[in-house]
C-alpha atoms as a PDB file:
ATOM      1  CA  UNK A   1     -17.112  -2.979 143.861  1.00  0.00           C
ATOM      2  CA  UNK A   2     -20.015  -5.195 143.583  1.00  0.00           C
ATOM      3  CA  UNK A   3     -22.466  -2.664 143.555  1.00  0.00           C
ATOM      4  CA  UNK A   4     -20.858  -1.004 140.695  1.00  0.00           C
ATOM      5  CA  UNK A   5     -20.706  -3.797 138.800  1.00  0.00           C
ATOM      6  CA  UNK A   6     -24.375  -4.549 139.474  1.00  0.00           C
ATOM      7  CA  UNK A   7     -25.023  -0.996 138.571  1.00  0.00           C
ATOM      8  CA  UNK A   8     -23.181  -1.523 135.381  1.00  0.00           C
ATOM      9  CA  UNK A   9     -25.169  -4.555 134.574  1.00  0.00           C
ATOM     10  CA  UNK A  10     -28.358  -2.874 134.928  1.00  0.00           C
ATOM     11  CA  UNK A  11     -27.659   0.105 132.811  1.00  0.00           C
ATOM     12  CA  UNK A  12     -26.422  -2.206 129.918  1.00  0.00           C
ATOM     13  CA  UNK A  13     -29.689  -3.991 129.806  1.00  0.00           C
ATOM     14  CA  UNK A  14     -31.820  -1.145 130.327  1.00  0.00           C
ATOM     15  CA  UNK A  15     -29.277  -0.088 126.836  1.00  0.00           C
ATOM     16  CA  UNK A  16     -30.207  -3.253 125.118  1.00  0.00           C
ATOM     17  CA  UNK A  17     -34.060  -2.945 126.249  1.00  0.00           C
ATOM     18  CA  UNK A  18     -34.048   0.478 124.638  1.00  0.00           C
ATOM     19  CA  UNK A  19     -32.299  -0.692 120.929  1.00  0.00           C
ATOM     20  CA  UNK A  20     -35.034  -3.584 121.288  1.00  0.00           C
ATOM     21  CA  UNK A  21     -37.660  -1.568 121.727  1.00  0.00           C
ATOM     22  CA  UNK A  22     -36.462   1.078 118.937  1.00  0.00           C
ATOM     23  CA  UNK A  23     -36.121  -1.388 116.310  1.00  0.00           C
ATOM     24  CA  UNK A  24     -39.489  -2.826 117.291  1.00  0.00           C
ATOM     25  CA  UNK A  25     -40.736   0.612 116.698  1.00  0.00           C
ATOM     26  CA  UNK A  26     -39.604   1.117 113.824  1.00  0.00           C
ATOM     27  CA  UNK A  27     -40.627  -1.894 112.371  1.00  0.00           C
ATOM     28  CA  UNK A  28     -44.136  -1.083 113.285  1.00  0.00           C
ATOM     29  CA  UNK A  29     -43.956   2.327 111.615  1.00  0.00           C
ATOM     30  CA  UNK A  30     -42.547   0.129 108.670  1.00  0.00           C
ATOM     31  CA  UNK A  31     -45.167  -2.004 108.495  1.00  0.00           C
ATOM     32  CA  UNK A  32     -47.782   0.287 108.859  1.00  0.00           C
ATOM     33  CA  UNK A  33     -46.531   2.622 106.184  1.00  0.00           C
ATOM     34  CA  UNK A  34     -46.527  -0.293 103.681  1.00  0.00           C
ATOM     35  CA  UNK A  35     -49.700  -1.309 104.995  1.00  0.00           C
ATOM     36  CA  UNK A  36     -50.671   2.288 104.129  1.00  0.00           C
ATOM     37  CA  UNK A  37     -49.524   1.615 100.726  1.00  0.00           C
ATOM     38  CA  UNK A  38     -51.219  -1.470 100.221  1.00  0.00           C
ATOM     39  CA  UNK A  39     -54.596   0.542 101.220  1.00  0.00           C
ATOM     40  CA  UNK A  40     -53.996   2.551  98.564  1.00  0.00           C
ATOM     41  CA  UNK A  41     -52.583   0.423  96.227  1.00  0.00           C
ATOM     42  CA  UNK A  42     -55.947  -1.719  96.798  1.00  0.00           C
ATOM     43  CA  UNK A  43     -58.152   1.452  96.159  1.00  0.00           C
ATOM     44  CA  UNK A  44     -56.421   1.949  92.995  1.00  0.00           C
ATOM     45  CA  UNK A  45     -57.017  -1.278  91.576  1.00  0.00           C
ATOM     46  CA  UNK A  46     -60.441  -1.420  92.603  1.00  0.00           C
ATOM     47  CA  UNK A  47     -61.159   2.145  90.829  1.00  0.00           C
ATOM     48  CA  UNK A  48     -59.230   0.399  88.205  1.00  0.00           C
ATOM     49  CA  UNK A  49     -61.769  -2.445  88.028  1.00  0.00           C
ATOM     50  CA  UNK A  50     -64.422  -0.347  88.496  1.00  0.00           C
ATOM     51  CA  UNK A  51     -63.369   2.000  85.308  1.00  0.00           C
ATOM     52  CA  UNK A  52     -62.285  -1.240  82.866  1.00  0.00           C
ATOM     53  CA  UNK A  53     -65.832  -3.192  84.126  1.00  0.00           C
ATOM     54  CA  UNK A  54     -67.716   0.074  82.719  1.00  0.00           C
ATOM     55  CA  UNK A  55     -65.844   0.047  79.301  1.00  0.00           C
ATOM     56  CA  UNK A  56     -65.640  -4.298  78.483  1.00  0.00           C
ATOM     57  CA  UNK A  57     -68.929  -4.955  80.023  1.00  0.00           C
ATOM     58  CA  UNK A  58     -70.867  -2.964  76.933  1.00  0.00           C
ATOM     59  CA  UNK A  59     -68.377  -5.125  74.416  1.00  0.00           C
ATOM     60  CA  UNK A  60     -69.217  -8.226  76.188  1.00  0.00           C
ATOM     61  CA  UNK A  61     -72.603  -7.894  76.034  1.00  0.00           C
ATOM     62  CA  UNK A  62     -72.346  -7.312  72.314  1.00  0.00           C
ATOM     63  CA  UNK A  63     -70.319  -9.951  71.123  1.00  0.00           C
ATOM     64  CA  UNK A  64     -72.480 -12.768  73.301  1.00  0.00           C
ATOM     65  CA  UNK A  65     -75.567 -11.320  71.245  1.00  0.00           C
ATOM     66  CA  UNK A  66     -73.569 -11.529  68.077  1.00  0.00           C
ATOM     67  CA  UNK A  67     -72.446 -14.844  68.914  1.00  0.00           C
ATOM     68  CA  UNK A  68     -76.085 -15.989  69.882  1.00  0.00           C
ATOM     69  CA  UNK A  69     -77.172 -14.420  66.590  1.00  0.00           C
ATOM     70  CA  UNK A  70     -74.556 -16.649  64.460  1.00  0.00           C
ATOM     71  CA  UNK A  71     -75.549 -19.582  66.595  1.00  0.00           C
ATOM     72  CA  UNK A  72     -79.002 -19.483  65.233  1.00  0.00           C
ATOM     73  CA  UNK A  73     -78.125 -18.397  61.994  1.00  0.00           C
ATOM     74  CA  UNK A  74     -76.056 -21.341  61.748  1.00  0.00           C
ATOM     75  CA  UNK A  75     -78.865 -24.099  63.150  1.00  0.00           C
ATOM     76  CA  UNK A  76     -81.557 -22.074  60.697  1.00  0.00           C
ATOM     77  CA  UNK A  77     -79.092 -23.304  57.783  1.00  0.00           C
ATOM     78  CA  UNK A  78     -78.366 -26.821  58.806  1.00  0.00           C
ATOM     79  CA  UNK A  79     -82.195 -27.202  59.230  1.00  0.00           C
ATOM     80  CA  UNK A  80     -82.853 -25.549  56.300  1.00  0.00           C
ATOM     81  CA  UNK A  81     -80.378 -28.271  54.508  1.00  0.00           C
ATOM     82  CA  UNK A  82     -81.942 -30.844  56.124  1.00  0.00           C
ATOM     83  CA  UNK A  83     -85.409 -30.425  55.296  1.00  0.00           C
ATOM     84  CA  UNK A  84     -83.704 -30.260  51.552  1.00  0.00           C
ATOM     85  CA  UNK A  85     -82.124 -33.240  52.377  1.00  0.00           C
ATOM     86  CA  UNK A  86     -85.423 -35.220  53.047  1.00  0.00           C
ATOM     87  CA  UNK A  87     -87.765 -33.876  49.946  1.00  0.00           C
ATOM     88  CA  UNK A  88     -85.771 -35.333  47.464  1.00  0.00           C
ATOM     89  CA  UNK A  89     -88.411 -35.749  45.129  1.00  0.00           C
ATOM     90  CA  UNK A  90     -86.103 -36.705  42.038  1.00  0.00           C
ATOM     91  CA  UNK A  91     -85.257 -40.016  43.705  1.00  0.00           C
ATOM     92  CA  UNK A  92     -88.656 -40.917  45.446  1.00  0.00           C
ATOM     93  CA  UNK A  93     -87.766 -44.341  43.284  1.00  0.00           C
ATOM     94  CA  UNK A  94     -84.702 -44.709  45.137  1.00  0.00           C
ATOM     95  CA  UNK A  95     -84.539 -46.041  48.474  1.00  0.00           C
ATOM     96  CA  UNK A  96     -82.196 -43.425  50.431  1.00  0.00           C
ATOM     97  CA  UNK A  97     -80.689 -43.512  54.187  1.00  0.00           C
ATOM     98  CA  UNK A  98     -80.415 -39.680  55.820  1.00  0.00           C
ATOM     99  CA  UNK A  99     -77.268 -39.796  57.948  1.00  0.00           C
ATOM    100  CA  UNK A 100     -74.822 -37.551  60.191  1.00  0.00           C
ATOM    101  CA  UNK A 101     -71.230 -36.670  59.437  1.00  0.00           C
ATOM    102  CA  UNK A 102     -70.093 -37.553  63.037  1.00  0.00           C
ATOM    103  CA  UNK A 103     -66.202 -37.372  62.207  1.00  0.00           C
ATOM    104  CA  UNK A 104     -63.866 -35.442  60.088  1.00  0.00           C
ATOM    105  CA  UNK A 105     -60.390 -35.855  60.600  1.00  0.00           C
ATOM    106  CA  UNK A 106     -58.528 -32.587  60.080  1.00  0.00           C
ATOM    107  CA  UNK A 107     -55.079 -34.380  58.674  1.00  0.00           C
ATOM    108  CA  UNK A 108     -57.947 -35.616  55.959  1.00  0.00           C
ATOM    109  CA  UNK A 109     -60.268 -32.688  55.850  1.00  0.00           C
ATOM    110  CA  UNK A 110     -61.689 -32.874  52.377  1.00  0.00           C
ATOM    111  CA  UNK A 111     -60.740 -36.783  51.601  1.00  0.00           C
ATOM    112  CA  UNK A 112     -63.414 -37.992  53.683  1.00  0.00           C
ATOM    113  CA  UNK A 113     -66.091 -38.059  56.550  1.00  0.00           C
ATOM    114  CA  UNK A 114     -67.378 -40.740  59.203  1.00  0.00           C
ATOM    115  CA  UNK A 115     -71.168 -40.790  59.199  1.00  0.00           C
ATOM    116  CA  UNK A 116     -73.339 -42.446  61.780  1.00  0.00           C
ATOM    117  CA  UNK A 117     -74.812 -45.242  59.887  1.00  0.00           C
ATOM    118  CA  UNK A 118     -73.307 -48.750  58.651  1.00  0.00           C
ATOM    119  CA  UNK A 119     -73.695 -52.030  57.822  1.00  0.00           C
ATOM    120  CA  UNK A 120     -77.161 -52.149  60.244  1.00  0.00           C
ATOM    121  CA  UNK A 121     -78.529 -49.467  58.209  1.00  0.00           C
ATOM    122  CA  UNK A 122     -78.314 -51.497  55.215  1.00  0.00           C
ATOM    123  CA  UNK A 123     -75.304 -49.453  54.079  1.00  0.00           C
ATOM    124  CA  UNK A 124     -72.526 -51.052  52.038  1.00  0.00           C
ATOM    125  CA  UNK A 125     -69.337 -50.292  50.059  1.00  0.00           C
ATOM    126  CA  UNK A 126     -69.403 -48.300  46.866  1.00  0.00           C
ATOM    127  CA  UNK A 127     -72.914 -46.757  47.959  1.00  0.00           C
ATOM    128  CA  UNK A 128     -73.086 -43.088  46.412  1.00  0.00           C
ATOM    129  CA  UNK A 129     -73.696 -39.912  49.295  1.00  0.00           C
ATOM    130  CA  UNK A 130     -75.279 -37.183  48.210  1.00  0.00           C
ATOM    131  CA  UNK A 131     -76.873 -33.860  49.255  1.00  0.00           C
ATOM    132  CA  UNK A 132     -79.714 -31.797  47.837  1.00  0.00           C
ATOM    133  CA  UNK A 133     -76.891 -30.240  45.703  1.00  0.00           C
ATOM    134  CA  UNK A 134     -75.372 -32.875  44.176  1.00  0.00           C
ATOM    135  CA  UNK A 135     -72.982 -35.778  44.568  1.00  0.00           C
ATOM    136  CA  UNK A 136     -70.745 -35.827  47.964  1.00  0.00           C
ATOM    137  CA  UNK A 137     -68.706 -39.115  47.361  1.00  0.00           C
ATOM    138  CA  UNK A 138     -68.572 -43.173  47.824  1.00  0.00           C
ATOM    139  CA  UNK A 139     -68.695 -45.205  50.606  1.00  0.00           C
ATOM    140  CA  UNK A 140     -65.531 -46.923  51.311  1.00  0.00           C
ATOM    141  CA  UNK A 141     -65.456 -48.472  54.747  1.00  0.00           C
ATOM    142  CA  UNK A 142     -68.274 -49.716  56.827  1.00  0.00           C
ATOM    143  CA  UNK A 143     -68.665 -50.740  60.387  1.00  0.00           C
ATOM    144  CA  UNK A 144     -71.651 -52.154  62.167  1.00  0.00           C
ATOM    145  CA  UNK A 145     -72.754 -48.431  63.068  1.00  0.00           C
ATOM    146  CA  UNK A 146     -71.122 -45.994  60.923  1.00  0.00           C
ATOM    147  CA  UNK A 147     -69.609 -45.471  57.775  1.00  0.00           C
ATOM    148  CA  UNK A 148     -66.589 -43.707  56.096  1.00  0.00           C
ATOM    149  CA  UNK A 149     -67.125 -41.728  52.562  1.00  0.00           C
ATOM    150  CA  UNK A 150     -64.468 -40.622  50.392  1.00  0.00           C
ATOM    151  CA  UNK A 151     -65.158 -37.622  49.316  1.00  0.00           C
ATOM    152  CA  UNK A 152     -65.162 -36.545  45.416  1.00  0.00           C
ATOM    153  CA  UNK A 153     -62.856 -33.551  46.384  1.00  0.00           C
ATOM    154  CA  UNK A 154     -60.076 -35.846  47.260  1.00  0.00           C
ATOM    155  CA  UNK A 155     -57.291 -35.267  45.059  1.00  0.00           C
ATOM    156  CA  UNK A 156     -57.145 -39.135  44.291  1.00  0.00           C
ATOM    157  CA  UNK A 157     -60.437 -40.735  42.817  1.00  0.00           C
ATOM    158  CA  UNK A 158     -60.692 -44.591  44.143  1.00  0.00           C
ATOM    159  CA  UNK A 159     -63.871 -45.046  43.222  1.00  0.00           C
ATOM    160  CA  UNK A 160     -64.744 -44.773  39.380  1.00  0.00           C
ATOM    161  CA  UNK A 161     -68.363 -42.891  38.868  1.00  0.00           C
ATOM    162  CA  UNK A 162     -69.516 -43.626  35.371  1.00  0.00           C
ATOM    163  CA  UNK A 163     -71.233 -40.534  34.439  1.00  0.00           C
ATOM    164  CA  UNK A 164     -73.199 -38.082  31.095  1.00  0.00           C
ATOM    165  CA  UNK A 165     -72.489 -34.891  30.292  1.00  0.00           C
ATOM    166  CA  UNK A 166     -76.059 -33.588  28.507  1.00  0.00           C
ATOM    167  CA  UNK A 167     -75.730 -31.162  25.411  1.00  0.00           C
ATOM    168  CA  UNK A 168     -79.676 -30.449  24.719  1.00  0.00           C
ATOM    169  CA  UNK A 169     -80.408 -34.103  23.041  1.00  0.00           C
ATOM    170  CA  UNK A 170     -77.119 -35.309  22.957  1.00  0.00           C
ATOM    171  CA  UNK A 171     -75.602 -37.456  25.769  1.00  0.00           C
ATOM    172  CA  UNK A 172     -71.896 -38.077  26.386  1.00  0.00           C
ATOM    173  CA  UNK A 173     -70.452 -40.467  28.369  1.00  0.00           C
ATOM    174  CA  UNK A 174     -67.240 -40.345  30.602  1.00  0.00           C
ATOM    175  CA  UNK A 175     -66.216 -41.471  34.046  1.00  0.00           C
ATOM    176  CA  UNK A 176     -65.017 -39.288  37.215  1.00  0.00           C
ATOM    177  CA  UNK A 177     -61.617 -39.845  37.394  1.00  0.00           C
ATOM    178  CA  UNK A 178     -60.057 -37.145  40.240  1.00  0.00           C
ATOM    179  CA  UNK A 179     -60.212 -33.506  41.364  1.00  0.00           C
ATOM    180  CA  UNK A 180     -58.072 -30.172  40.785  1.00  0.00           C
ATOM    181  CA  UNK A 181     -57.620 -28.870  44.824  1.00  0.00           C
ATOM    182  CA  UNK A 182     -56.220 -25.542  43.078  1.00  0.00           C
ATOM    183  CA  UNK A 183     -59.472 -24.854  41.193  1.00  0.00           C
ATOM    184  CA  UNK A 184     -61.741 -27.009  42.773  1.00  0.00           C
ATOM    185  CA  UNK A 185     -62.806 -29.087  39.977  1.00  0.00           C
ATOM    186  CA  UNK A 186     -63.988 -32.352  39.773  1.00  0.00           C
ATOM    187  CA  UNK A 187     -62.280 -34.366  36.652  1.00  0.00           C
ATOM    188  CA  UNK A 188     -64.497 -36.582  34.043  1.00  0.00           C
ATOM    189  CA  UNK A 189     -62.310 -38.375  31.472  1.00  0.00           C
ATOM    190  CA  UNK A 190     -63.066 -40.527  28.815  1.00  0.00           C
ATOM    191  CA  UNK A 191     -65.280 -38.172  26.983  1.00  0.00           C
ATOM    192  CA  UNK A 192     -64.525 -38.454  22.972  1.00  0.00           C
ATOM    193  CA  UNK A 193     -62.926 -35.327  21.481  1.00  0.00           C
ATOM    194  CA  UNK A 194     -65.961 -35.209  18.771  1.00  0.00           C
ATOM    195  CA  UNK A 195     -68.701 -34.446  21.283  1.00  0.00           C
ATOM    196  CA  UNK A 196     -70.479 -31.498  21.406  1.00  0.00           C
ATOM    197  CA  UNK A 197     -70.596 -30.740  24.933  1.00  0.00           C
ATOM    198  CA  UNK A 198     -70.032 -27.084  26.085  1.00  0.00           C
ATOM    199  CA  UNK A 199     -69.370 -24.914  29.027  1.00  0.00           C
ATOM    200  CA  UNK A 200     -72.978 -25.367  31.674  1.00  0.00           C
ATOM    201  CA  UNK A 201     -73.458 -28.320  30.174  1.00  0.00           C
ATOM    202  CA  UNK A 202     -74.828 -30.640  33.285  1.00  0.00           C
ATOM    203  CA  UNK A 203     -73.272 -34.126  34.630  1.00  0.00           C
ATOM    204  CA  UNK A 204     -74.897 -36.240  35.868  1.00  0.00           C
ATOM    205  CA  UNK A 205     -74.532 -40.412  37.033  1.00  0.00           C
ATOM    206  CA  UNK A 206     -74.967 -42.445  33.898  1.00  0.00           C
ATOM    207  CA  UNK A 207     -77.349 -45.190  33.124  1.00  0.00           C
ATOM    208  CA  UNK A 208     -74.318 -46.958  32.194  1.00  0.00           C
ATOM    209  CA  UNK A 209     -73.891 -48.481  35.670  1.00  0.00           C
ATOM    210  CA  UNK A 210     -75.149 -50.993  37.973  1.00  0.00           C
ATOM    211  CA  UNK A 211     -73.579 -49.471  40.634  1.00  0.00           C
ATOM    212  CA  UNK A 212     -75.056 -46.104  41.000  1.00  0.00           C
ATOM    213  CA  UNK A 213     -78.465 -44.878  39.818  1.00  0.00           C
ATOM    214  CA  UNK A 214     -79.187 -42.469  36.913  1.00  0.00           C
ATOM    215  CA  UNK A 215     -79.152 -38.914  37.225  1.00  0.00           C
ATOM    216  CA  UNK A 216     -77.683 -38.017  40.212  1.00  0.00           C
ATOM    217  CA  UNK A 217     -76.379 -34.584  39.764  1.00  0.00           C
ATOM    218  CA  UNK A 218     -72.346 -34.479  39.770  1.00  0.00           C
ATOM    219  CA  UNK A 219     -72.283 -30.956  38.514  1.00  0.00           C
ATOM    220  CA  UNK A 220     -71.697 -27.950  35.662  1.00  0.00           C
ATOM    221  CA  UNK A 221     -69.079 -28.006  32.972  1.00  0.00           C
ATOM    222  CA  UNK A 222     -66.601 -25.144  33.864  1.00  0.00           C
ATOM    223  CA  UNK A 223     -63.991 -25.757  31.504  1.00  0.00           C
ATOM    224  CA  UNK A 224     -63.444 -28.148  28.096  1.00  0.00           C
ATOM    225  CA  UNK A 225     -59.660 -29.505  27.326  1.00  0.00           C
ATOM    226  CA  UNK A 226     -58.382 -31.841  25.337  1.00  0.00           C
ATOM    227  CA  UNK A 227     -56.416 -35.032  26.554  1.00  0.00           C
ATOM    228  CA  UNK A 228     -52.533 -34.954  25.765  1.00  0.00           C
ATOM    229  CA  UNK A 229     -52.554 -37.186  23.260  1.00  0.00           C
ATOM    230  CA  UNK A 230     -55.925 -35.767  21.822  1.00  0.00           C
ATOM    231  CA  UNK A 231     -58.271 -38.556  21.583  1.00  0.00           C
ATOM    232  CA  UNK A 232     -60.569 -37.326  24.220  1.00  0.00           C
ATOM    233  CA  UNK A 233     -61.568 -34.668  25.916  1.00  0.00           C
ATOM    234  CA  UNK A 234     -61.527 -33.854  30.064  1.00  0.00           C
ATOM    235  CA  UNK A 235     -64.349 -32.070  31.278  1.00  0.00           C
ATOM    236  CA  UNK A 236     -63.870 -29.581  34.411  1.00  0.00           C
ATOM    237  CA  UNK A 237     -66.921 -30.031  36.550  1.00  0.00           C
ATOM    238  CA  UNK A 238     -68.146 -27.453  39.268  1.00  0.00           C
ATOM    239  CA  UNK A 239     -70.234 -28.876  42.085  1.00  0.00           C
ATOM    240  CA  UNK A 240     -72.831 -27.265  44.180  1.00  0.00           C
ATOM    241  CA  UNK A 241     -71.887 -29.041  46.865  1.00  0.00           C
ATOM    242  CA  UNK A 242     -70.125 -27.532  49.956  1.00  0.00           C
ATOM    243  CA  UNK A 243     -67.895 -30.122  50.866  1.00  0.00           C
ATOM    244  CA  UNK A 244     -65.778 -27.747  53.394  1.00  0.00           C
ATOM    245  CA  UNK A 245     -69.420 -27.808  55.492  1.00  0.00           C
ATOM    246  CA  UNK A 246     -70.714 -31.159  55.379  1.00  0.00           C
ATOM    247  CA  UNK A 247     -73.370 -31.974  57.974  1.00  0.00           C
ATOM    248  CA  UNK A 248     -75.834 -34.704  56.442  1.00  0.00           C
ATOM    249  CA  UNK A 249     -75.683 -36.860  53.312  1.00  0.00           C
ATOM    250  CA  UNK A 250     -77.995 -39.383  52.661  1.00  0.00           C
ATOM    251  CA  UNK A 251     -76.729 -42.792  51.086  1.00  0.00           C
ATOM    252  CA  UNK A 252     -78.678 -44.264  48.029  1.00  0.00           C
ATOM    253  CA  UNK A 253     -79.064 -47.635  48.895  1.00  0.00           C
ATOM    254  CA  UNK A 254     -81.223 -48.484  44.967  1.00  0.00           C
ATOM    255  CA  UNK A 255     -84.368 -48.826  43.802  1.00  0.00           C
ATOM    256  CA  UNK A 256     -87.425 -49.240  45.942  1.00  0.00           C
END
């Protein structure tokens, strides 16, 4: 009786040996099937890799060039501007401060820039900025190193620029009073409804002031209208100026 029960025993656990040893089988046919398919699955993506490298690489190479190529194209300009900047002959009499927009905040993109010289510099509120093109705006704040300048495409003029509109020998005075964002015009007021002037007719700072020197380019009459109750007339000035790409001004501090 014992013996049969011993031989019982041992033929149940040579039983559970064998399902062990089948299921450990078959998991190592398992894993070495997947592990097949993860061979392959690894060729293919490197032939994939392989074939997109050979068709982006070309493209990537040509856009870094193109990039490069607007990168100097770009630096080419700004010097070009600069060196503009600095032969101002037409105000050799003026004593002028070359600066760097150094902030622009985007909420007030075209109301006004940060440049990197202030009250050290000699610069002081209600100083005009300009460009080789014309007129950029006033200075309206001022640290110890830099200054803010509100720009004469804001849509709200604080600063009032007393300024002529020529007509061959006949001068006209008026003052800059705000700007049209929809047409991009710069607003002179002021200017009596007899005058003469005419479309291309140039403004420019008036002698008028003691706060900013004569002739100082503001612009080119673009369109003539008169006021609503028809006294005077308001003059719709184009400027040269790119005020969406401002990188230097220079401040005109006065006369040497």
């Amino acid at each position: 009786m014992l013996k049969k029960t011993k031989n019982f025993i041992h033929h149940h656990h040579l039983f559970y040996c064998f399902i062990i040893l089948f299921g450990f089988l078959f998991y190592l046919s398992y894993v070495l099937y997947e592990k097949e398919d993860l061979w392959d699955f690894e060729k293919t993506l490197k032939n994939s890799l392989a074939s997109i490298e050979k068709v982006v690489t070309p493209h990537i190479v040509v856009d870094y060039q193109e990039t490069e190529n607007l990168f100097t194209e770009e630096k080419e300009e700004e010097l070009k501007n600069l060196r503009e900047l600095l032969n101002l002959t037409n105000l050799s009499s003026f004593k002028l401060e070359h600066a760097s927009v150094i902030q622009r905040d985007a909420m007030h993109y075209f109301q006004e820039i940060t440049i990197d010289k202030g009250k050290e510099d000699g610069i002081d509120r209600g100083l005009l900025a300009i460009t080789e093109k014309g007129i950029v705006g006033v200075v309206q704040y001022v640290t110890k190193n830099t200054a803010t300048i509100r720009l004469l495409c804001a849509e709200e003029a604080i600063f009032k620029i007393a300024v002529t509109a020529y007509h061959g020998d006949s001068m006209y005075n008026g003052v800059v009073t705000g700007y049209e964002k929809e047409t991009g015009e710069i607003l002179v007021t002021s200017i009596r409804s007899q005058s003469t002037v005419d479309i291309g007719d140039v403004v420019k700072t008036s002698s008028l002031s003691n706060l900013y020197p004569e002739g100082l380019t503001l612009g080119a009459i673009s369109r003539i209208e008169l006021d609503e109750v028809g006294v005077s007339k308001i003059l719709h000035v184009k400027s040269d100026v790119d005020f969406k790409n401002l990188k230097y001004v220079s401040i005109v501090k006065g006369e040497k």
